[in-house]
Protein backbone atom coordinates (compact mmCIF):
# COMPACT_ATOMS: atom_id res chain seq x y z
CA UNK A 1 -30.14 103.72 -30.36
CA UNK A 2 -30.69 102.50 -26.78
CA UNK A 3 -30.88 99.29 -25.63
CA UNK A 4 -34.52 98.87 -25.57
CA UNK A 5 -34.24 99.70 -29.23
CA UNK A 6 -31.92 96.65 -29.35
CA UNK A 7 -33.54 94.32 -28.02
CA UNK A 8 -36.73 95.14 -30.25
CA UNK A 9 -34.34 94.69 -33.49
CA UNK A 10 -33.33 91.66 -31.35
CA UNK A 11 -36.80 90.28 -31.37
CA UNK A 12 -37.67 91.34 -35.14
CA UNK A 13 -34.58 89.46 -36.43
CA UNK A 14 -36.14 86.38 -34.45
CA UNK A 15 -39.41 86.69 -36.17
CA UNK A 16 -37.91 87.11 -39.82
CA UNK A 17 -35.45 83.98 -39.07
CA UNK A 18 -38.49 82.20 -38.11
CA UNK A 19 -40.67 83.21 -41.06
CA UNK A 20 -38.01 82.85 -43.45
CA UNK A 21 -37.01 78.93 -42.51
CA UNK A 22 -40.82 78.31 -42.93
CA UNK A 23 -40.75 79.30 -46.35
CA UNK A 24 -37.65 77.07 -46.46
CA UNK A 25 -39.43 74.70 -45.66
CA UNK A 26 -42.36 75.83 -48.28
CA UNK A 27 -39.78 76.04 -50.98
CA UNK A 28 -39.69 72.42 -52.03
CA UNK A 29 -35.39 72.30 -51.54
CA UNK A 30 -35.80 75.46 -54.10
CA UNK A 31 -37.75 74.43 -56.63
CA UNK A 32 -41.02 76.97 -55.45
CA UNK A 33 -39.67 80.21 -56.83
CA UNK A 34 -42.00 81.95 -53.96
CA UNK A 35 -41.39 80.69 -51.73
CA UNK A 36 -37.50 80.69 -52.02
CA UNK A 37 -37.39 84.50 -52.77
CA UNK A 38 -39.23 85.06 -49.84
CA UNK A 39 -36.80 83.40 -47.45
CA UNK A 40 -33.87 84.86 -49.24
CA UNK A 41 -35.54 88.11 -48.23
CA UNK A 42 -36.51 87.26 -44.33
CA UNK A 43 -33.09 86.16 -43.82
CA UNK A 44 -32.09 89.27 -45.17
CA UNK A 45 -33.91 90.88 -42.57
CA UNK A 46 -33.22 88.74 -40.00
CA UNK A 47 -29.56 89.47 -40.03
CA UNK A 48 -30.01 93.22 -40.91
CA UNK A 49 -31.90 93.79 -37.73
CA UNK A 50 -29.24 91.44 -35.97
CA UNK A 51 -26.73 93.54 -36.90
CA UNK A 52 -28.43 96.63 -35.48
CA UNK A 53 -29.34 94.62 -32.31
CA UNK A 54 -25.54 94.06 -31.08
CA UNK A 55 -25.17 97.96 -31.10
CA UNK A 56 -25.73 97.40 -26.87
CA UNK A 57 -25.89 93.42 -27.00
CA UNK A 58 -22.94 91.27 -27.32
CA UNK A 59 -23.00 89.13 -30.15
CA UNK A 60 -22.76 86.07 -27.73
CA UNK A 61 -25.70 86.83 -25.84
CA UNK A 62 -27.69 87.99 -28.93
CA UNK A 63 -26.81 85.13 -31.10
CA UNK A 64 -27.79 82.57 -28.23
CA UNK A 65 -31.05 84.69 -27.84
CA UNK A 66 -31.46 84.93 -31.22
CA UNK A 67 -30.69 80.91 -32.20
CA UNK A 68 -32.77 79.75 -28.54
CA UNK A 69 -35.70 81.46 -29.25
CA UNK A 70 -35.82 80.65 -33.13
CA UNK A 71 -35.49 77.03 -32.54
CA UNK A 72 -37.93 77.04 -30.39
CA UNK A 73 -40.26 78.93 -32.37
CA UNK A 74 -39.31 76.90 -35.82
CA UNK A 75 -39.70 73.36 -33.60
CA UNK A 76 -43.36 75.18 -32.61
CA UNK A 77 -43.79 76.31 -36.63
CA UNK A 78 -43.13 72.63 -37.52
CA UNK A 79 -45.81 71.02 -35.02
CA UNK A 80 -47.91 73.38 -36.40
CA UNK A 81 -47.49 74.24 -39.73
CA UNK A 82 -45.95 70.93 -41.25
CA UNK A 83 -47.51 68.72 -38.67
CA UNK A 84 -44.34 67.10 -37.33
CA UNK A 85 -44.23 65.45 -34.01
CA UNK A 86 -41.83 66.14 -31.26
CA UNK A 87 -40.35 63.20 -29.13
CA UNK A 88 -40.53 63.63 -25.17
CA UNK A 89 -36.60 63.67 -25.90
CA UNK A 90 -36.66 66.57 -28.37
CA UNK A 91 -39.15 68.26 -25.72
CA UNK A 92 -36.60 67.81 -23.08
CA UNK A 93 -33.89 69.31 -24.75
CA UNK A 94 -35.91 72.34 -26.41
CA UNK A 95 -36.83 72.85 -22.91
CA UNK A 96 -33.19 73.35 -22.31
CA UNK A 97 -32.91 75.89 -25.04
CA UNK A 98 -35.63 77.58 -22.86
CA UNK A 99 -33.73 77.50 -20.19
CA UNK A 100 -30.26 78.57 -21.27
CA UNK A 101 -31.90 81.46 -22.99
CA UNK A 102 -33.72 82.54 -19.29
CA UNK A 103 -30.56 82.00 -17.49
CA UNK A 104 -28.67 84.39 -19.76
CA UNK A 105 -31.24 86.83 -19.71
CA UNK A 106 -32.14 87.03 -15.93
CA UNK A 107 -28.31 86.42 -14.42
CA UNK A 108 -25.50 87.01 -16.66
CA UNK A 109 -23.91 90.48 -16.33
CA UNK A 110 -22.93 90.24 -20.08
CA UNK A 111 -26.75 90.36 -21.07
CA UNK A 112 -27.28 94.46 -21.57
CA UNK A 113 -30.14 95.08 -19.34
């Protein structure tokens, strides 16, 4: 597995996190049987391909990639999906996110490039 490889796992346990918390959200606190089962299985997935991602990344730079980009994808899911509105302050700080994630990625020599 090389570290390309990695990051790809990286980036497909992002996108099952993602899809699974929106059928959280879907699943009516557990009372949609769907929609639960799905999530159950997305998270699954999510942490699968996690697992195969820190063969090259460190679990500290793939966990922060991992939670920064899924919370800003879920916030993004939320405004879109469930209609939810984001404060300038919430903006702000998931703009942060954004930032630590970019900072970690283009400068830190613990990020496997």
């Amino acid at each position: 597995m090389t570290a390309w490889f990695s990051y790809l796992a990286l980036a497909g346990a992002i996108v099952c996190e993602v899809i699974g918390t929106t059928f959280l959200g879907k699943s009516e606190q557990f009372s949609k049987m769907l929609p639960t089962g799905l999530m159950a299985l997305f998270y699954a997935g999510s942490f699968y391909l996690l697992s195969l991602a820190l063969k090259h990344v460190p679990l500290g730079v793939a966990y922060a990639i991992w939670g920064g980009v899924g919370i800003v994808l879920t916030a993004l899911i939320g405004v879109i999906v469930f209609k939810q509105r984001l404060d300038p302050v919430a903006i702000i700080g998931i703009g942060l996110i954004v930032t630590g994630v970019v900072l970690v990625q283009a400068f830190s020599t613990s990020a496997a490039h």
